[in-house]
C-alpha atoms as a PDB file:
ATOM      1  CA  UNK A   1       6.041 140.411  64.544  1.00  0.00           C
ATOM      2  CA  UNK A   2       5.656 136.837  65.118  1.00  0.00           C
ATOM      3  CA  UNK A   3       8.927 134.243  65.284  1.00  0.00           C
ATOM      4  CA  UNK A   4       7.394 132.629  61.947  1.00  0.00           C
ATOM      5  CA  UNK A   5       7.158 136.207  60.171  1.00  0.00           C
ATOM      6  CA  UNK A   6      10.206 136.719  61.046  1.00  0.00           C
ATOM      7  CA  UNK A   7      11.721 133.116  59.621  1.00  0.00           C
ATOM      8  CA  UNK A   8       9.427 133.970  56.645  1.00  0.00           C
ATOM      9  CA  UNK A   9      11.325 137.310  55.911  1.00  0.00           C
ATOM     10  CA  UNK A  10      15.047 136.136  56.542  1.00  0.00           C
ATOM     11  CA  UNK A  11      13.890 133.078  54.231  1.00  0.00           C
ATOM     12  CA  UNK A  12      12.711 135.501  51.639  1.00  0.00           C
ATOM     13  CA  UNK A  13      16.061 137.744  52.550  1.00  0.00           C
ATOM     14  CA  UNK A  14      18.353 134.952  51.711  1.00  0.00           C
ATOM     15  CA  UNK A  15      16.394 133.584  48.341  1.00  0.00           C
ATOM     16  CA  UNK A  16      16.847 136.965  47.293  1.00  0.00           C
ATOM     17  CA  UNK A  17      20.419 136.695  48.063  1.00  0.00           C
ATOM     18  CA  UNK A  18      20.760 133.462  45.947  1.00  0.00           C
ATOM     19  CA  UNK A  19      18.523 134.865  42.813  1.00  0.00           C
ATOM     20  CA  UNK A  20      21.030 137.840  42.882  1.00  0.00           C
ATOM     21  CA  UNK A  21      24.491 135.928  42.824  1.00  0.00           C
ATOM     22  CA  UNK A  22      23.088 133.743  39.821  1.00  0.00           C
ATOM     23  CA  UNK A  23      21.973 136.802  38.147  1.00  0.00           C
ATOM     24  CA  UNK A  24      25.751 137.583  38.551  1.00  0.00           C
ATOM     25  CA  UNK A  25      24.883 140.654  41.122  1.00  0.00           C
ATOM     26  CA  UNK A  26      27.614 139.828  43.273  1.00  0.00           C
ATOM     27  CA  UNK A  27      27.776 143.148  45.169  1.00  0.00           C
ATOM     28  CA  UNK A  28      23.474 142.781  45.894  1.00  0.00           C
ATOM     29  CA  UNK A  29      23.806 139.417  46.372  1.00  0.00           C
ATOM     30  CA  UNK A  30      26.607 140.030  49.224  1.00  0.00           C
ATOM     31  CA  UNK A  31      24.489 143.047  50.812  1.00  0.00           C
ATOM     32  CA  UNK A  32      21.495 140.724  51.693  1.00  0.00           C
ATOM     33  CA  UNK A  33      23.376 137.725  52.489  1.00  0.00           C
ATOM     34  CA  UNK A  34      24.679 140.118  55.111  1.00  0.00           C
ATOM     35  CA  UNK A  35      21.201 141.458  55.817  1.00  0.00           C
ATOM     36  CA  UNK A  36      20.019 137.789  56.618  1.00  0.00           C
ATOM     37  CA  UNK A  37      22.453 137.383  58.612  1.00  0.00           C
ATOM     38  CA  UNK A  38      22.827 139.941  60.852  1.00  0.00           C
ATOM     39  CA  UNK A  39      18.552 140.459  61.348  1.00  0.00           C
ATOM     40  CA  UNK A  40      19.120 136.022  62.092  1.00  0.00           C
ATOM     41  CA  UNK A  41      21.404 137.003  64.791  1.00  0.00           C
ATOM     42  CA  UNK A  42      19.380 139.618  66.028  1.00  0.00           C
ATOM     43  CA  UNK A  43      16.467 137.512  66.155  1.00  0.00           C
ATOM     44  CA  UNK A  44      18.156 134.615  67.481  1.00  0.00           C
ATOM     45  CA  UNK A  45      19.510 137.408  70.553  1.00  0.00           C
ATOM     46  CA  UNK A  46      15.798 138.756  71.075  1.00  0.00           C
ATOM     47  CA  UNK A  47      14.546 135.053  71.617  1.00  0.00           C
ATOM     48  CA  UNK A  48      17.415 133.730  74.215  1.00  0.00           C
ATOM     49  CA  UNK A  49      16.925 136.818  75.777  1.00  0.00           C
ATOM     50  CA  UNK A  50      13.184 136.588  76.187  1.00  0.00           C
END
């Protein structure tokens, strides 16, 4: 998986995360605010790294 896939999916990841917490799904909403997060970091690690 590309770097822009991978942008594409922790974009998709956190407008998820916003359409939940509107929807008043706060528990969802926090899980993939998390999710973003942590798979950003891990991206972020794989590409310094590289």
């Amino acid at each position: 998986m590309n770097n822009f896939n991978k942008n594409i999916f922790i974009i998709l990841i956190f407008i998820a995360g916003i359409w939940s917490f509107i929807s008043g799904q706060f528990i969802v909403s926090t899980v993939l605010f998390a999710a973003a997060a942590i798979y950003s970091n891990i991206v972020m690690r794989v590409s310094v790294k590289s």
